[in-house]
PDB file of N, CA and C in Angstrom:
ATOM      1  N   UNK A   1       0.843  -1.168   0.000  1.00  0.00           N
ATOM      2  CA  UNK A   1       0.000   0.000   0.000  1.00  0.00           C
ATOM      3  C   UNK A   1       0.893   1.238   0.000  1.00  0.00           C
ATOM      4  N   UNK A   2       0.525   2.273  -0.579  1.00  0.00           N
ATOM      5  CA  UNK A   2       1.328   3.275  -0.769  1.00  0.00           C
ATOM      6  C   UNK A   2       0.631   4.382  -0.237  1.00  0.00           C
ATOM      7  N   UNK A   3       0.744   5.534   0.718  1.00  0.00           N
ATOM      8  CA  UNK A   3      -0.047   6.800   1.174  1.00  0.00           C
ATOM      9  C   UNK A   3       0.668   7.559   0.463  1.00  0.00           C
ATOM     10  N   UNK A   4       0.990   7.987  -0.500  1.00  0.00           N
ATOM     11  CA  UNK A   4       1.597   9.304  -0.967  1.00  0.00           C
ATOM     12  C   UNK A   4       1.037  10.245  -0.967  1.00  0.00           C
ATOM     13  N   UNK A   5      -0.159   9.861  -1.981  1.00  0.00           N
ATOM     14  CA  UNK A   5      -1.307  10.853  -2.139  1.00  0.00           C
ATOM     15  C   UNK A   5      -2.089  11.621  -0.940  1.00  0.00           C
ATOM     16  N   UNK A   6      -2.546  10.216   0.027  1.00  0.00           N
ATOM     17  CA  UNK A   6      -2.828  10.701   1.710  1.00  0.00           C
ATOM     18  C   UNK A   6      -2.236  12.017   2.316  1.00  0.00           C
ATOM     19  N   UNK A   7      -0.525  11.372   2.113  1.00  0.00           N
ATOM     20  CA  UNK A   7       0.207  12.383   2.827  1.00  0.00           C
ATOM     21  C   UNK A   7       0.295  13.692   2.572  1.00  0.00           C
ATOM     22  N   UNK A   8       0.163  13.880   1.150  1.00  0.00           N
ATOM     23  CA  UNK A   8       0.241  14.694   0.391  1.00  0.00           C
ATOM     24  C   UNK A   8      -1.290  15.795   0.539  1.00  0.00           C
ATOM     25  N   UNK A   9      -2.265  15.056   0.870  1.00  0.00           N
ATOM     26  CA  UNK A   9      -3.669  15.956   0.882  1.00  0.00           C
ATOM     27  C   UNK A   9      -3.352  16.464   2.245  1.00  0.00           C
ATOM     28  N   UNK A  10      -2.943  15.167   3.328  1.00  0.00           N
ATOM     29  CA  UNK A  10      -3.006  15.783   4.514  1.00  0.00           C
ATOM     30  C   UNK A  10      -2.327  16.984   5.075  1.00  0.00           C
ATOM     31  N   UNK A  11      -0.927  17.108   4.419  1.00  0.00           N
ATOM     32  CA  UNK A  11       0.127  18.102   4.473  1.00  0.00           C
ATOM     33  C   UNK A  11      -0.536  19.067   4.134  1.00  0.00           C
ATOM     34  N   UNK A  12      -1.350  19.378   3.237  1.00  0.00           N
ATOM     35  CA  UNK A  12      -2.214  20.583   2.476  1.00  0.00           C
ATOM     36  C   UNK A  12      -3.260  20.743   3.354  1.00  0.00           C
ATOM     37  N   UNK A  13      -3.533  19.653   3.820  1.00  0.00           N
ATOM     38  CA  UNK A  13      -4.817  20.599   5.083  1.00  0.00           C
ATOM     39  C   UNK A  13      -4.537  20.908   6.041  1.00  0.00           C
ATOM     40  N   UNK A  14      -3.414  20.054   6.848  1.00  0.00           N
ATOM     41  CA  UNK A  14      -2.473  20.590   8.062  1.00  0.00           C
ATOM     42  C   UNK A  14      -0.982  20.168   7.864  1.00  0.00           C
ATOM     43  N   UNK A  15      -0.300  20.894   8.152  1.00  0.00           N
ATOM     44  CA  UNK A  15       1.559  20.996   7.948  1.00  0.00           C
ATOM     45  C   UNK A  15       1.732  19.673   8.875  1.00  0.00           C
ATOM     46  N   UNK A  16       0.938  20.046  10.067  1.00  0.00           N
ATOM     47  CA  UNK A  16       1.982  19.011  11.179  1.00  0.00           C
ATOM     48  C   UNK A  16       1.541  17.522  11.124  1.00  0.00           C
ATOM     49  N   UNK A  17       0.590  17.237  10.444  1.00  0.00           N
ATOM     50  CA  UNK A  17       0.200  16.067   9.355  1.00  0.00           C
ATOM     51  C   UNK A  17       1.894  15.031   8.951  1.00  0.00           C
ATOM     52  N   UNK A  18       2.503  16.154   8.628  1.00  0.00           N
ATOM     53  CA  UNK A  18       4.274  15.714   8.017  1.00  0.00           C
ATOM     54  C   UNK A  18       4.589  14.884   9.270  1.00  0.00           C
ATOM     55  N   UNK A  19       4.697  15.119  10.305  1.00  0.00           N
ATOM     56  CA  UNK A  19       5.227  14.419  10.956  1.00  0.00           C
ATOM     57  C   UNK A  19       4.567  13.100  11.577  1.00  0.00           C
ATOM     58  N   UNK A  20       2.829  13.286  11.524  1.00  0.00           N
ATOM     59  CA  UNK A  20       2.764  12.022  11.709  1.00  0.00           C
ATOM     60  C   UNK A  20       3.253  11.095  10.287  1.00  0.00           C
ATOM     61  N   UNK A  21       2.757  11.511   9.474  1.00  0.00           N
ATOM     62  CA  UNK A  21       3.320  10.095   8.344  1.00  0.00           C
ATOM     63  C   UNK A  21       4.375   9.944   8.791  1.00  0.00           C
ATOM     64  N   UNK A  22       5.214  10.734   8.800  1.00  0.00           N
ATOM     65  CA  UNK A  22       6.730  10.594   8.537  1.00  0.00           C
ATOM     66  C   UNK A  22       6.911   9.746   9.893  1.00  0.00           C
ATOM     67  N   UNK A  23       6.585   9.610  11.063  1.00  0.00           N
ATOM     68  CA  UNK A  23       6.834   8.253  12.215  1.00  0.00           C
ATOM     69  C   UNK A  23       5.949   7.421  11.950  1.00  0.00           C
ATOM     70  N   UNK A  24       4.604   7.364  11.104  1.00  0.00           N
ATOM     71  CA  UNK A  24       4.347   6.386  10.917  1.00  0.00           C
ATOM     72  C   UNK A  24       4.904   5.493  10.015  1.00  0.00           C
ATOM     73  N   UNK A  25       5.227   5.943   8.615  1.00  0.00           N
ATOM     74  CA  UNK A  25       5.925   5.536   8.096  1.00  0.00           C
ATOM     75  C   UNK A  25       7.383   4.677   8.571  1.00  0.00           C
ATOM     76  N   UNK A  26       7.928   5.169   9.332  1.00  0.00           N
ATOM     77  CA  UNK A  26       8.782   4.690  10.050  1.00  0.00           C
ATOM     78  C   UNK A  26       8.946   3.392  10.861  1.00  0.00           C
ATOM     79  N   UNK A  27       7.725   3.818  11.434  1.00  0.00           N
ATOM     80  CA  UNK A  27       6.793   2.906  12.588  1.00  0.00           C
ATOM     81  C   UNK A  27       6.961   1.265  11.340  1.00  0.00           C
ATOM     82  N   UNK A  28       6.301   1.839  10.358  1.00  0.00           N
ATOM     83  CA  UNK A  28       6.134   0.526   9.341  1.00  0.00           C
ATOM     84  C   UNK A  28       7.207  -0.003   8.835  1.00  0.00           C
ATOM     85  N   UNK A  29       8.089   0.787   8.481  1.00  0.00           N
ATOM     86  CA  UNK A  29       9.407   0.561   7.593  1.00  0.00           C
ATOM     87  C   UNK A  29      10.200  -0.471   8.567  1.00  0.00           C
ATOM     88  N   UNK A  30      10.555   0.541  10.032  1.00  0.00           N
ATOM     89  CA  UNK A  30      11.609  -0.211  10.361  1.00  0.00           C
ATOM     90  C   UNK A  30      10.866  -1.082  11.608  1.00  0.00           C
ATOM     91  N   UNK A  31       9.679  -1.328  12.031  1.00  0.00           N
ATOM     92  CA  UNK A  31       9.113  -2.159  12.987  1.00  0.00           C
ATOM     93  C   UNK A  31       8.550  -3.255  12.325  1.00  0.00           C
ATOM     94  N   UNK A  32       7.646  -2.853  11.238  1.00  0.00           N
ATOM     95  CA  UNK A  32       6.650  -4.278  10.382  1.00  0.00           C
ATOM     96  C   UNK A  32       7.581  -4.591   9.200  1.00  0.00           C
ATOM     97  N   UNK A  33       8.469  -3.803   8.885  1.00  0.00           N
ATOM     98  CA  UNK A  33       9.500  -4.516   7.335  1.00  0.00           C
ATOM     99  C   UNK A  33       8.211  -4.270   5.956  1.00  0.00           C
ATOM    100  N   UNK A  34       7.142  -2.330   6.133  1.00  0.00           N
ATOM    101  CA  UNK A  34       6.272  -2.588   5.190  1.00  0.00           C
ATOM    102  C   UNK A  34       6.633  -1.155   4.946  1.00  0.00           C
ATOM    103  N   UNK A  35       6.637  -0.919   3.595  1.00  0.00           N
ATOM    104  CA  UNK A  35       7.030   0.708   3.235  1.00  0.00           C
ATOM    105  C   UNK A  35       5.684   1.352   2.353  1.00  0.00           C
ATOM    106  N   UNK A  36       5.584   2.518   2.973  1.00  0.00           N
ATOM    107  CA  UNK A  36       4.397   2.786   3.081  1.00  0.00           C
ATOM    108  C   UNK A  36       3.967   4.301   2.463  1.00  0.00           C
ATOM    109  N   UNK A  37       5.198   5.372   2.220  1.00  0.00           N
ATOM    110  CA  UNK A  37       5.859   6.090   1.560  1.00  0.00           C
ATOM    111  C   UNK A  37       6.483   5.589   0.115  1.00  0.00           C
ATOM    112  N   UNK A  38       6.591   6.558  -0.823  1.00  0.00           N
ATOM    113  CA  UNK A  38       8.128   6.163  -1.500  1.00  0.00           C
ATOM    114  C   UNK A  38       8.987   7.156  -0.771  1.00  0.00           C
ATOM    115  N   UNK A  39      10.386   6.500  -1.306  1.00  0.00           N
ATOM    116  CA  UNK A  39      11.716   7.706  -0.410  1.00  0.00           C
ATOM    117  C   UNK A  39      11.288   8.685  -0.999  1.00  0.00           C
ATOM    118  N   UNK A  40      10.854   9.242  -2.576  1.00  0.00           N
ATOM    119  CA  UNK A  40      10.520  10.968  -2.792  1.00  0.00           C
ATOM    120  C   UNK A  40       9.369  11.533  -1.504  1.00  0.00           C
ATOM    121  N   UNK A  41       8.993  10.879  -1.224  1.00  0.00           N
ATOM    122  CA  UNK A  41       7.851  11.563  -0.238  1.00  0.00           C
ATOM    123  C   UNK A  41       7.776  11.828   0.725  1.00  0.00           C
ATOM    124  N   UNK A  42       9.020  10.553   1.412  1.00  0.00           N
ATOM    125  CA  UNK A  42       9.181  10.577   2.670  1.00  0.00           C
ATOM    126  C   UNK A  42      10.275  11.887   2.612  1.00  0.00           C
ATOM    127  N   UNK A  43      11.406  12.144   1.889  1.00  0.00           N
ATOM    128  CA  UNK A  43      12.363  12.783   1.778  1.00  0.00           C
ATOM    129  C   UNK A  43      11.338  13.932   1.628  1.00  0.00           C
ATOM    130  N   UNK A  44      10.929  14.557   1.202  1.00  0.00           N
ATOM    131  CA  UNK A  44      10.383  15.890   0.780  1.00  0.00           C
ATOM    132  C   UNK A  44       9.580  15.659   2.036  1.00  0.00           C
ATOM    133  N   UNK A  45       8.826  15.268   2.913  1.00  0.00           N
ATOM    134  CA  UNK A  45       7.965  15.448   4.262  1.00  0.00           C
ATOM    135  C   UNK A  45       9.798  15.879   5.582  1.00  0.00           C
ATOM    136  N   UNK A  46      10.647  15.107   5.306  1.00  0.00           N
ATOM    137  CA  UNK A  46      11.651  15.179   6.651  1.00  0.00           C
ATOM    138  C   UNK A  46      12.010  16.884   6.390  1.00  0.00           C
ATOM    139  N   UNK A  47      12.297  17.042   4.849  1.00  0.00           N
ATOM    140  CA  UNK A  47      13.028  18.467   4.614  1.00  0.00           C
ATOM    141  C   UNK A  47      12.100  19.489   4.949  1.00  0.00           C
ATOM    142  N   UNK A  48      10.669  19.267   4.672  1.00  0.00           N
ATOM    143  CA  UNK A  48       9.430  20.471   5.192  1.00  0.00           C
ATOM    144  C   UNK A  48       9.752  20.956   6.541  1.00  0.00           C
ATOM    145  N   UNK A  49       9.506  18.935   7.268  1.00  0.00           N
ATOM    146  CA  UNK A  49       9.128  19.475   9.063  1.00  0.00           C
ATOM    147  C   UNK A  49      10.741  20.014   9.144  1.00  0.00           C
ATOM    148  N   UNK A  50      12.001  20.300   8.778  1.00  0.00           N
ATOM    149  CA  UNK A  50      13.053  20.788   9.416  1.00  0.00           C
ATOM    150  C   UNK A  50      13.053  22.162   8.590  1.00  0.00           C
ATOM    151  N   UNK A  51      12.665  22.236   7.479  1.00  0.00           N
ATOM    152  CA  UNK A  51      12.872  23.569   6.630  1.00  0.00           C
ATOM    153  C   UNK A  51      11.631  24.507   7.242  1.00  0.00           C
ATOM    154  N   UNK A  52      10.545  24.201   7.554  1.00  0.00           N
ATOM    155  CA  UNK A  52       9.645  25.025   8.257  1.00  0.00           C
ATOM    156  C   UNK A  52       9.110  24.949   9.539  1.00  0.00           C
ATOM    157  N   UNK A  53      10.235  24.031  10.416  1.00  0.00           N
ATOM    158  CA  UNK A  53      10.003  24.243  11.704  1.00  0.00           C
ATOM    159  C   UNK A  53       8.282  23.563  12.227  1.00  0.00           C
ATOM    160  N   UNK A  54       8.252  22.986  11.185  1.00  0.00           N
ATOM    161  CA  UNK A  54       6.661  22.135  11.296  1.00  0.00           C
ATOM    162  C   UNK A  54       6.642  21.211  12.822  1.00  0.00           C
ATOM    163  N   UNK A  55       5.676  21.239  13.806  1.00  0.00           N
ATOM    164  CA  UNK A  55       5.825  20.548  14.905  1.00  0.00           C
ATOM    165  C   UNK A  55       4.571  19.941  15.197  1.00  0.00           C
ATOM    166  N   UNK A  56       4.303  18.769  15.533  1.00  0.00           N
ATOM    167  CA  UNK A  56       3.176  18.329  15.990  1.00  0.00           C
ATOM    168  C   UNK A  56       2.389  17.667  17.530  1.00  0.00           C
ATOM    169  N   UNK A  57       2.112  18.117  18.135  1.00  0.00           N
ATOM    170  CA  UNK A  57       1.659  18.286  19.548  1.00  0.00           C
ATOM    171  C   UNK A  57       1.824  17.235  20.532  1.00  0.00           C
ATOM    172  N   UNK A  58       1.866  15.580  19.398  1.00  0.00           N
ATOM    173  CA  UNK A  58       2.023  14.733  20.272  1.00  0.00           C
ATOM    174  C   UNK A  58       3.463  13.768  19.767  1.00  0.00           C
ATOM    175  N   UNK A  59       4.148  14.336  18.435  1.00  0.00           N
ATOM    176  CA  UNK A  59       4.801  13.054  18.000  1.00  0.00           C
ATOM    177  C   UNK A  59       6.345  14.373  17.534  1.00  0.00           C
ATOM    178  N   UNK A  60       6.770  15.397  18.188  1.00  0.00           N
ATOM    179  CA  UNK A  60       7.310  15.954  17.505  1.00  0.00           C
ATOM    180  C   UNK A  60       8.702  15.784  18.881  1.00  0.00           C
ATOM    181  N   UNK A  61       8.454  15.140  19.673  1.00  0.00           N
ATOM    182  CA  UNK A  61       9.396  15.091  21.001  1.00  0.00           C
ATOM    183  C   UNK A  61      10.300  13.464  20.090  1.00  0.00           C
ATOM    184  N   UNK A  62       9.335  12.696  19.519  1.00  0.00           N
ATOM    185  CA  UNK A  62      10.098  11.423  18.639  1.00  0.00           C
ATOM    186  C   UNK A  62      11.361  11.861  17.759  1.00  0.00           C
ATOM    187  N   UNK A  63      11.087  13.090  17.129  1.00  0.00           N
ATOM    188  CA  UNK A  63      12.051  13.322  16.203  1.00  0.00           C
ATOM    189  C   UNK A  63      13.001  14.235  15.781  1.00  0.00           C
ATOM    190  N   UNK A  64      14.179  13.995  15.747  1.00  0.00           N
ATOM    191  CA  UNK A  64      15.260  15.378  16.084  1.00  0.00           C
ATOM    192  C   UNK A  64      15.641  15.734  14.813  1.00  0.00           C
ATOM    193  N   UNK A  65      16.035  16.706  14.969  1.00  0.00           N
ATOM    194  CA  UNK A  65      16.839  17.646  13.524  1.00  0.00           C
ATOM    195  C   UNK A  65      17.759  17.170  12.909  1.00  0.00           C
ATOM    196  N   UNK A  66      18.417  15.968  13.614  1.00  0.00           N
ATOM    197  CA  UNK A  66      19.466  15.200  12.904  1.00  0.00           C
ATOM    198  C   UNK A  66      18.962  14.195  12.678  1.00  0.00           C
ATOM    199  N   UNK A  67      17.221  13.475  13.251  1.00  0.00           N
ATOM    200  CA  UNK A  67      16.912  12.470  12.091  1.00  0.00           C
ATOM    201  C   UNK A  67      16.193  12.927  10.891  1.00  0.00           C
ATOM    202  N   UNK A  68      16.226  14.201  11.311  1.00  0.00           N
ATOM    203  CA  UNK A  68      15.074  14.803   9.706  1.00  0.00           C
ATOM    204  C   UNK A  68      16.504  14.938   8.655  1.00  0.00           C
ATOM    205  N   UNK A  69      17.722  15.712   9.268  1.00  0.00           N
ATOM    206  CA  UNK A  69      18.826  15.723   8.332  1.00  0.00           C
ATOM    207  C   UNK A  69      19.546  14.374   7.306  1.00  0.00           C
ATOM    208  N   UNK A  70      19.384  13.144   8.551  1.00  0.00           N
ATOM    209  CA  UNK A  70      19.261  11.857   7.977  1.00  0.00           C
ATOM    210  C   UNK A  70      18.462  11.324   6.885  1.00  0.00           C
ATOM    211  N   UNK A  71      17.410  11.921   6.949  1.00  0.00           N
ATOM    212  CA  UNK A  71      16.262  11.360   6.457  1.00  0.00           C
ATOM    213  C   UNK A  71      15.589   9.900   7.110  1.00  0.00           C
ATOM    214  N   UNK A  72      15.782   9.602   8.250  1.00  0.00           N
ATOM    215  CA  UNK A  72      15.518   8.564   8.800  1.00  0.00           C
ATOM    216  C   UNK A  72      15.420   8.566  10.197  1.00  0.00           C
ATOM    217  N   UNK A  73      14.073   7.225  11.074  1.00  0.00           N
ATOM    218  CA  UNK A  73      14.004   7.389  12.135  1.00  0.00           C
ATOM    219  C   UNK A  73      14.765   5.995  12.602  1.00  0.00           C
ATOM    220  N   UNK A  74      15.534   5.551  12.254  1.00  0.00           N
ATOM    221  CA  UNK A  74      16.171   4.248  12.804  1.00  0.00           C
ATOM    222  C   UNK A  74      16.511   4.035  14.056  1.00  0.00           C
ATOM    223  N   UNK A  75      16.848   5.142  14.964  1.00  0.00           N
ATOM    224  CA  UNK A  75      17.373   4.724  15.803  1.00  0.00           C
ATOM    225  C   UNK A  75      16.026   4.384  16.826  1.00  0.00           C
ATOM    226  N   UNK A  76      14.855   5.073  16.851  1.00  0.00           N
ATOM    227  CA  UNK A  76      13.637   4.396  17.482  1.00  0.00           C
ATOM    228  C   UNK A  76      13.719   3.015  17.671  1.00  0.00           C
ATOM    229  N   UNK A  77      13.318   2.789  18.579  1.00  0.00           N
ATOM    230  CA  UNK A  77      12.909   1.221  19.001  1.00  0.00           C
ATOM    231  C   UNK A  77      11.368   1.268  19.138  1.00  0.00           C
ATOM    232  N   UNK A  78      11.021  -0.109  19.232  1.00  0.00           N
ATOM    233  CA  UNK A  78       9.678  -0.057  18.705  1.00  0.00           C
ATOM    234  C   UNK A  78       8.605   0.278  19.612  1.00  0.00           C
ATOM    235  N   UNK A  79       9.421   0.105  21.076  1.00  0.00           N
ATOM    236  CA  UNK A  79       8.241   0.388  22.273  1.00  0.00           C
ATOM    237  C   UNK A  79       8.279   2.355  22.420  1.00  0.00           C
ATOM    238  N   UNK A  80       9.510   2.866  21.663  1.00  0.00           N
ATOM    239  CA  UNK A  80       8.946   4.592  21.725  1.00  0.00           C
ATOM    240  C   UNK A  80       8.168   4.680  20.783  1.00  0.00           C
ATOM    241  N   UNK A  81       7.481   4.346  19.506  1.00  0.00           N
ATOM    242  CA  UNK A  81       6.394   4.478  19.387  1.00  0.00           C
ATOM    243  C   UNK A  81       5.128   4.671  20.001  1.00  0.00           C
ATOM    244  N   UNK A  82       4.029   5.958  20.015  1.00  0.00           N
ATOM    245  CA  UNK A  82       2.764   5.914  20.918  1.00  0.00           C
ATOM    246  C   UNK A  82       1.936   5.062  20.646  1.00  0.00           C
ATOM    247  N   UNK A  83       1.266   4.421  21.156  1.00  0.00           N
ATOM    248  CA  UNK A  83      -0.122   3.494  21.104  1.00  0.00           C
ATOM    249  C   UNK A  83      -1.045   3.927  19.397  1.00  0.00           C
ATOM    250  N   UNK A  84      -1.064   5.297  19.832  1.00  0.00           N
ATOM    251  CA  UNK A  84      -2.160   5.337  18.677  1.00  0.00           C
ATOM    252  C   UNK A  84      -1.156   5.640  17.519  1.00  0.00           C
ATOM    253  N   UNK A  85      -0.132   5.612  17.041  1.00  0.00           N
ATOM    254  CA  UNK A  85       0.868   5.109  15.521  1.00  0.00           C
ATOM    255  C   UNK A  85       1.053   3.834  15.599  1.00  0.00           C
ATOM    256  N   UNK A  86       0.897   3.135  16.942  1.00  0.00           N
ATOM    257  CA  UNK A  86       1.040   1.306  16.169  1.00  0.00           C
ATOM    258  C   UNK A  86      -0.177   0.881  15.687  1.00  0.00           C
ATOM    259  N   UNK A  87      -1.702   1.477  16.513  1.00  0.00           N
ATOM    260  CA  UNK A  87      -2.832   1.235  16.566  1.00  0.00           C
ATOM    261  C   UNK A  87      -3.061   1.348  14.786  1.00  0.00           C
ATOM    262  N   UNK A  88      -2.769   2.668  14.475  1.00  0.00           N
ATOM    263  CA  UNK A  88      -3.442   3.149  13.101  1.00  0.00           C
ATOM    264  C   UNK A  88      -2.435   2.116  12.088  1.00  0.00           C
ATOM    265  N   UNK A  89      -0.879   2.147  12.502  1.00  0.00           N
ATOM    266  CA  UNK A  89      -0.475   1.073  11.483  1.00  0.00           C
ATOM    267  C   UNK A  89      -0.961  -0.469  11.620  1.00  0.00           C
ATOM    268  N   UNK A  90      -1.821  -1.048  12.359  1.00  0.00           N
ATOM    269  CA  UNK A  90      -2.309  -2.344  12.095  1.00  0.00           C
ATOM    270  C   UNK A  90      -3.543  -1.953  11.189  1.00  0.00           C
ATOM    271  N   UNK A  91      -3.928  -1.089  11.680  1.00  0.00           N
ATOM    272  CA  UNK A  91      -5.080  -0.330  10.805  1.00  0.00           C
ATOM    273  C   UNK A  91      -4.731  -0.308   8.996  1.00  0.00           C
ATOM    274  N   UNK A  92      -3.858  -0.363   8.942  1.00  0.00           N
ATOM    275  CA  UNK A  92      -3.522   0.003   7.696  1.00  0.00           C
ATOM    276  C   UNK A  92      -2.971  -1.525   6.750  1.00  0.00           C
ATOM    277  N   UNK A  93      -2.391  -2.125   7.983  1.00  0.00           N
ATOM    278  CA  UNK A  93      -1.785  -3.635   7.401  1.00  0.00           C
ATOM    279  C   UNK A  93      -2.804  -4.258   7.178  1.00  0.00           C
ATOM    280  N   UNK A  94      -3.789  -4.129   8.047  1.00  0.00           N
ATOM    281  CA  UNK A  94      -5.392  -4.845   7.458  1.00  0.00           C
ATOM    282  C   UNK A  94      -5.872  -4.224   6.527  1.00  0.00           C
ATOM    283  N   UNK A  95      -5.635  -2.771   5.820  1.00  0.00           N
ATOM    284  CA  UNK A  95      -6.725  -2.538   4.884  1.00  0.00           C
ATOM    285  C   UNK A  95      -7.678  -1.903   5.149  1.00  0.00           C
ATOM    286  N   UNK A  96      -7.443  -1.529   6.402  1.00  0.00           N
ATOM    287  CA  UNK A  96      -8.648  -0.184   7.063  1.00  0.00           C
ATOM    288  C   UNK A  96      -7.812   1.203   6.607  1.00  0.00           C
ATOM    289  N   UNK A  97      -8.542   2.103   5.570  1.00  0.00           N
ATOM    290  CA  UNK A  97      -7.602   2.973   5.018  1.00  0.00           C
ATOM    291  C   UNK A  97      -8.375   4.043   5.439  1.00  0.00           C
ATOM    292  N   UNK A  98      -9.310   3.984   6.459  1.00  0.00           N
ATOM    293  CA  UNK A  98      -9.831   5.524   6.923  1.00  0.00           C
ATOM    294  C   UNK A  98      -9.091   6.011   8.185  1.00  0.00           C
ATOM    295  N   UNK A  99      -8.004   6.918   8.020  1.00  0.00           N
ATOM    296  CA  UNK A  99      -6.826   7.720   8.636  1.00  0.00           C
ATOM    297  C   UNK A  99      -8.143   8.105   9.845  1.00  0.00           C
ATOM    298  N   UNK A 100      -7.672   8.280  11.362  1.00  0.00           N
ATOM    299  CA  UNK A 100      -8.321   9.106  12.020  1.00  0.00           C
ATOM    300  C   UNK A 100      -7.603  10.436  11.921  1.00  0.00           C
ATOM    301  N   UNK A 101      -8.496  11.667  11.431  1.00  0.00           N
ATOM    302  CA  UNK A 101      -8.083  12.452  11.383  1.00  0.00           C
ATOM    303  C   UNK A 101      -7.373  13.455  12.450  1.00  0.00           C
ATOM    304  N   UNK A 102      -7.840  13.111  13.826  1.00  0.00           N
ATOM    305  CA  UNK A 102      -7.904  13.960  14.813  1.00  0.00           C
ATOM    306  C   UNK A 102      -6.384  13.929  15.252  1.00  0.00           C
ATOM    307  N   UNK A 103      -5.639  12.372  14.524  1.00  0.00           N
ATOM    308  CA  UNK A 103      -4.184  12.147  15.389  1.00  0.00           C
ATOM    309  C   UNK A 103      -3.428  12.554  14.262  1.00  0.00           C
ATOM    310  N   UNK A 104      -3.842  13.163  13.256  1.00  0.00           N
ATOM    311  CA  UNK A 104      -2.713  13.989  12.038  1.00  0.00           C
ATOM    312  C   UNK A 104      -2.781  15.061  12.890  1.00  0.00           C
ATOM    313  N   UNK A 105      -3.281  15.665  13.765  1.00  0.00           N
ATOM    314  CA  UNK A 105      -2.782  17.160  13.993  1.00  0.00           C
ATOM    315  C   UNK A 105      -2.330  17.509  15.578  1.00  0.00           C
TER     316      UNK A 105
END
């Protein structure tokens, strides 16, 4: 499954949207071994949240300026993930593709 497009509407309705994909994505990549981004998307979401200081209320303490410079959240382990980014990524491995909106912002 691919969210590009997702990410891409969501970023346009709220900025700090970027950062949830961008740990969820993560969440998937390096916890389930499922990529969920392409790298253009994910790369253009890390350079936003560091080029515009984009922050998000509950997931922006996960990610530092040198993993946005990386382009990667690797060094996370899987239990700093919050409840509701593992919740929504099983959500997604099943095929439930309705995003709750309330945890993009």
């Amino acid at each position: 499954m691919n969210l590009d497009n997702q990410a891409r509407i969501a970023y346009k309705q709220s900025p700090s949207s970027a950062v949830f994909f961008v740990v969820l994505a993560s969440y998937l990549y390096y916890v389930r071994f499922e990529s969920v981004l392409s790298d253009d998307v994910f790369d253009k979401m890390t350079k936003l949240i560091l080029d515009k200081n984009i922050r998000h209320s509950k997931l922006s303490h996960l990610v530092t300026d040198d993993d946005l410079r990386a382009g990667s959240l690797f060094r996370l382990r899987s239990t700093d993930y919050p409840d509701f980014i593992t919740e929504q990524a099983e959500k997604i491995l099943r095929g439930v593709n309705n995003y709750v909106v309330q945890e993009l912002e």
